[in-house]
Protein backbone atom coordinates (compact mmCIF):
# COMPACT_ATOMS: atom_id res chain seq x y z
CA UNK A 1 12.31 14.13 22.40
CA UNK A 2 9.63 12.39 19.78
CA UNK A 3 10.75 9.62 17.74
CA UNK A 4 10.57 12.12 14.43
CA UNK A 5 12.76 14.39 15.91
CA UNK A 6 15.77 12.33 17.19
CA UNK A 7 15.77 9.39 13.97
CA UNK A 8 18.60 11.38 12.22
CA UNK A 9 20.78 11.72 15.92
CA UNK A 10 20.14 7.85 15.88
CA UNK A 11 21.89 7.01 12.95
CA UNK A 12 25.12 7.05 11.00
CA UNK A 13 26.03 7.56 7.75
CA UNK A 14 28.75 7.29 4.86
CA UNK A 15 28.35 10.62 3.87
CA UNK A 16 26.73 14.76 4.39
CA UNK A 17 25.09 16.72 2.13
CA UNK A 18 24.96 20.35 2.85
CA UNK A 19 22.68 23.16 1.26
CA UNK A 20 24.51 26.08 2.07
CA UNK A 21 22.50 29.40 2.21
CA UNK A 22 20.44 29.44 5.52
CA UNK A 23 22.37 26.10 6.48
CA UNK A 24 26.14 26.75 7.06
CA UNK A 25 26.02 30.21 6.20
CA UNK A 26 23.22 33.60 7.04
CA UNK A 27 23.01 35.10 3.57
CA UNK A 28 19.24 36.42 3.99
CA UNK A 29 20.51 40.12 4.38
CA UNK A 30 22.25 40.47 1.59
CA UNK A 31 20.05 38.06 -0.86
CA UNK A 32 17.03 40.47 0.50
CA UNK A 33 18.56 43.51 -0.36
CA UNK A 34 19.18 42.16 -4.13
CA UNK A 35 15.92 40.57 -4.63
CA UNK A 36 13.51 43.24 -2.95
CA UNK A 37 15.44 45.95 -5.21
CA UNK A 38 14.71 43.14 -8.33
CA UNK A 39 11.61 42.50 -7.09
CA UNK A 40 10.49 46.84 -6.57
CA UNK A 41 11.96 47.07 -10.38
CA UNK A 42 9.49 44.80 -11.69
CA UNK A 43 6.71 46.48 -10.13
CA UNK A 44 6.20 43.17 -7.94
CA UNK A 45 4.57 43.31 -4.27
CA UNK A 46 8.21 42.80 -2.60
CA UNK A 47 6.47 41.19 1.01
CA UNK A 48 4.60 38.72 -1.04
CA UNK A 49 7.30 37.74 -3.18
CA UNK A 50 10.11 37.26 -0.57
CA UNK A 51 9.57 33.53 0.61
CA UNK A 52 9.48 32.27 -2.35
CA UNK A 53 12.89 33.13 -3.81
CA UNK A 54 14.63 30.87 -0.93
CA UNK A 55 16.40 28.02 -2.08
CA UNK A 56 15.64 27.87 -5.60
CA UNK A 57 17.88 29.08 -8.33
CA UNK A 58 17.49 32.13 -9.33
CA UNK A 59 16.42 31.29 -13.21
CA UNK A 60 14.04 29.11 -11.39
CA UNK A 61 12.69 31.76 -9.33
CA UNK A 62 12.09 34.17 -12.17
CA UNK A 63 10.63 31.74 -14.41
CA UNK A 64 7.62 30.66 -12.33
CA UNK A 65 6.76 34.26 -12.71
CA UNK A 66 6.11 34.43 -16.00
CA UNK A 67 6.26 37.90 -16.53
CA UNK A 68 6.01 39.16 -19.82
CA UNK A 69 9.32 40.33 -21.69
CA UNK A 70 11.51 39.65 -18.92
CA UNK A 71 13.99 36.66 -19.54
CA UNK A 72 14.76 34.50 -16.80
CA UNK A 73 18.39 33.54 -18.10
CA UNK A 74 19.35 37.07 -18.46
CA UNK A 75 17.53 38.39 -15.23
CA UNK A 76 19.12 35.84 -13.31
CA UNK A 77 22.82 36.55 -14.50
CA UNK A 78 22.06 40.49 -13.20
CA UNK A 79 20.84 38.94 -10.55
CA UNK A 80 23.72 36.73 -9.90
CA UNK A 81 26.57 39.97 -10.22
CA UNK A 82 24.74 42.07 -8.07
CA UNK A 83 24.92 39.18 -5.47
CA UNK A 84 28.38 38.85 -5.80
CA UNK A 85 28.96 42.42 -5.54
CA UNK A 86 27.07 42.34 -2.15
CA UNK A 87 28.38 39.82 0.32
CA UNK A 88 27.70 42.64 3.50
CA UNK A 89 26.70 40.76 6.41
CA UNK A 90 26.93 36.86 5.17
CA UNK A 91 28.11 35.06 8.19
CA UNK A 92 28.28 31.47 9.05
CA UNK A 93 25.79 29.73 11.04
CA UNK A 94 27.37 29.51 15.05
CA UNK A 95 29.25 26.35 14.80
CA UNK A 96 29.59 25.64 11.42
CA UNK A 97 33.49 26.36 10.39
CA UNK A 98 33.76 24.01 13.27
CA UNK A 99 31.94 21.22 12.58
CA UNK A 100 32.67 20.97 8.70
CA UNK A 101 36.40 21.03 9.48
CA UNK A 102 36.22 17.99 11.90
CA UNK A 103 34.27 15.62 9.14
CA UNK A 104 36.58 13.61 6.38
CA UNK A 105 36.97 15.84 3.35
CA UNK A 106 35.79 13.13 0.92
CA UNK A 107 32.57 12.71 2.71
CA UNK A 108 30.67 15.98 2.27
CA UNK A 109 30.08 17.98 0.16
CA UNK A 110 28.04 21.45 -0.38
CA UNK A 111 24.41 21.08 -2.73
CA UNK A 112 23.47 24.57 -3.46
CA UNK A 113 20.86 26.42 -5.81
CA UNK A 114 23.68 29.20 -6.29
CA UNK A 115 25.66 29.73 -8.96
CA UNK A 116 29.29 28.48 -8.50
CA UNK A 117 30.73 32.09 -8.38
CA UNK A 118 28.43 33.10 -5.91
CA UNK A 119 28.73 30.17 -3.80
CA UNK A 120 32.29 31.11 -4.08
CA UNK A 121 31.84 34.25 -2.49
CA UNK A 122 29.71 34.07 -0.14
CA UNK A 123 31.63 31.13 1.04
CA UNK A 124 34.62 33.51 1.08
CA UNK A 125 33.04 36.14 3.26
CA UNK A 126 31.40 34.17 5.86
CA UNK A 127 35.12 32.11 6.06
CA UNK A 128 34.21 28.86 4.84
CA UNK A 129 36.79 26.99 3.06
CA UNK A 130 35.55 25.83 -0.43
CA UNK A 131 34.99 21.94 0.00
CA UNK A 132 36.46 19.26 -1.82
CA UNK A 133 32.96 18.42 -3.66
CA UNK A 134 30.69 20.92 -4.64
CA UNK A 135 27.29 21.21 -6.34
CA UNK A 136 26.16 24.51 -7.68
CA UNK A 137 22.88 25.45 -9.59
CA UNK A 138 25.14 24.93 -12.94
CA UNK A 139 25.59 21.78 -12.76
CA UNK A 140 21.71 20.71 -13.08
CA UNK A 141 19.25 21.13 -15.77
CA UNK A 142 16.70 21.41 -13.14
CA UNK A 143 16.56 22.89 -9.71
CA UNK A 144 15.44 22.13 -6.17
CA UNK A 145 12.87 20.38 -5.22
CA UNK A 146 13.60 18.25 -8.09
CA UNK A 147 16.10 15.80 -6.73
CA UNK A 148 18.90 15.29 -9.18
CA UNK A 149 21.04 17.83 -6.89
CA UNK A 150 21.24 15.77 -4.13
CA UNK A 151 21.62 12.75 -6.24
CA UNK A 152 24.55 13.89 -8.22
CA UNK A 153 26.16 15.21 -4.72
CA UNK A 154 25.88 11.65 -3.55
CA UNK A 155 27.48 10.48 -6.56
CA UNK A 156 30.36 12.66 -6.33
CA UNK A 157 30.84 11.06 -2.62
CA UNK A 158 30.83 7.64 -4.64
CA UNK A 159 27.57 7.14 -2.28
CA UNK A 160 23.43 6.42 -2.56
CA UNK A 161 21.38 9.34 -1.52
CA UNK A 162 19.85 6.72 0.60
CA UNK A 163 23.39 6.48 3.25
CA UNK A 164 23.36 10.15 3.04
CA UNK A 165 22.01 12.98 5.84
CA UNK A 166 20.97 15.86 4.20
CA UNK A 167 21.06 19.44 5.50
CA UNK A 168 18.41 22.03 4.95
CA UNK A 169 16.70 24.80 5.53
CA UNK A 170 13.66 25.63 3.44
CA UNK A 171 10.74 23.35 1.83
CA UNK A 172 12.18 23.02 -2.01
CA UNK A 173 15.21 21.62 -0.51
CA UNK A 174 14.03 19.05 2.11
CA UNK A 175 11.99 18.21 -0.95
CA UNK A 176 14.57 17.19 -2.91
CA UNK A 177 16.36 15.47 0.03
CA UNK A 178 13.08 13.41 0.42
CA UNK A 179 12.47 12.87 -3.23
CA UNK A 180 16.62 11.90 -3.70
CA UNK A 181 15.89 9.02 -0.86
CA UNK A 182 17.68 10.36 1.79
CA UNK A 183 17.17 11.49 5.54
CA UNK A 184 17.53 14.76 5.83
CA UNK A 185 18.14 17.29 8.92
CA UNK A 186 16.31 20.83 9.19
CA UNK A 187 18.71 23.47 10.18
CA UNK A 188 16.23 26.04 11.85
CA UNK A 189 18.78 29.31 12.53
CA UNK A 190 17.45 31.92 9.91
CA UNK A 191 13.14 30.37 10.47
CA UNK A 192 11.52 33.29 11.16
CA UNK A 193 8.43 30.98 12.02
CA UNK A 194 8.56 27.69 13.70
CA UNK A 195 8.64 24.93 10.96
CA UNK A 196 6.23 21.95 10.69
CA UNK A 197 8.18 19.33 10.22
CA UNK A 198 8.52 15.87 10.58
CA UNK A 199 12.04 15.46 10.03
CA UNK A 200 15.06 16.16 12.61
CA UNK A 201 15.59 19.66 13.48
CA UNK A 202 18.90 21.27 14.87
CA UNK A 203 18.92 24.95 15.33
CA UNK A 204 22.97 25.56 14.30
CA UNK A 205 26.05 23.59 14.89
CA UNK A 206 26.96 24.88 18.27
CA UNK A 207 25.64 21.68 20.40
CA UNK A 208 26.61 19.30 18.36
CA UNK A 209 29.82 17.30 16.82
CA UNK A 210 30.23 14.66 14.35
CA UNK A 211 31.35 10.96 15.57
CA UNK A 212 33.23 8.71 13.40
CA UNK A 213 32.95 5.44 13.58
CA UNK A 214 35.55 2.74 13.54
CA UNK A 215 34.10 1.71 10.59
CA UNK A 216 34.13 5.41 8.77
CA UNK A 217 30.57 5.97 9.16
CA UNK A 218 29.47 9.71 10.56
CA UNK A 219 26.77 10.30 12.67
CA UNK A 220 25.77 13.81 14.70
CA UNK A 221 26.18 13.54 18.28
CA UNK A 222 24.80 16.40 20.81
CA UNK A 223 27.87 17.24 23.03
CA UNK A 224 25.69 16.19 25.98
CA UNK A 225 25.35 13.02 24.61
């Protein structure tokens, strides 16, 4: 194993920060099926448009578009219901429910570009209790890969971003886990294609468990190890 790849499995930290689409929980299905019909409406080529809409917020999304007469505000609240409405298929990642239940309530929390009441219910179908601290694409004026996500999850922890691990999955959100100061971990379940990066990678939760220290300091531990 290179240096790169094992620095986050050679650590601890005071707290976890968890995106949650494509990182605790498979959504891809169901987001798909809402943004390709979206994406077919608006007379959009649906295979080029499909990587980008991952792990952004939806307003976010619609806005870098800039197509003309469609409002990213109100497109993204249709976009947002029909979402709810379709939660077929969202499962969590192998290991997950497990490994979120063993870590201390008050030092995680869930950093997502989804609106709360999605979050909500896609948390609710793939059985993932609703965590103590949550961050949801509300509660920013400005989405991933801008930073202030992670930052105001840390703060909610009562941490720094920089004795944090962040969890991701998909290049706007390791972004903001870089930008924000902290390590972060690349959950690679849902990668179609390998991913070049120089951070940690962990395919799911199934090898793994979280250690706490004597101290109260968490660190990921491969059950080999």
């Amino acid at each position: 194993m290179s240096v790169a790849s094992s620095l986050a499995f050679d650590k601890s930290y005071s707290g976890f920060l968890f995106d949650m689409d494509g990182t605790i929980i498979n959504s891809i299905a169901a987001a798909e099926r809402v943004w390709g019909d979206w994406a077919r409406s608006k007379g959009l080529d649906v295979a080029a448009f499909m990587p980008t809409m991952h792990g952004s917020r939806g307003v976010d999304t619609i806005g870098r578009l800039n197509l003309p007469g469609v409002d990213p505000v109100a497109e993204s609240l249709l976009i947002m219901e029909a979402e709810i409405a379709d939660v077929e298929g969202v499962v969590p990642l192998p290991g997950a429910i497990e490994f979120l239940a063993s870590l201390p309530p008050e030092r995680w929390a869930i950093v997502t570009s989804s609106p709360h009441r999605l979050a909500q219910a896609r948390l609710a179908a793939a059985g993932v209790p609703v965590p103590r601290f949550i961050v949801t694409a509300e509660d920013v004026k400005i989405g991933k890969p801008d930073p202030q996500c992670y930052i105001l999850g840390a703060e909610r922890l009562g941490l720094r971003t920089s004795d944090c691990l962040v969890f991701e999955d998909v290049m706007a959100g390791i972004k903001a886990g870089e930008t924000a100061g902290a390590d972060v971990m690349v959950i690679t379940a849902t990668h179609s294609h390998p991913v070049n990066t120089n951070h940690s990678t962990l395919l799911n939760y199934e090898n793994v468990r979280a250690h706490i220290d004597d101290d109260g300091r968490i660190s990921v531990m491969r059950r080999d190890g």
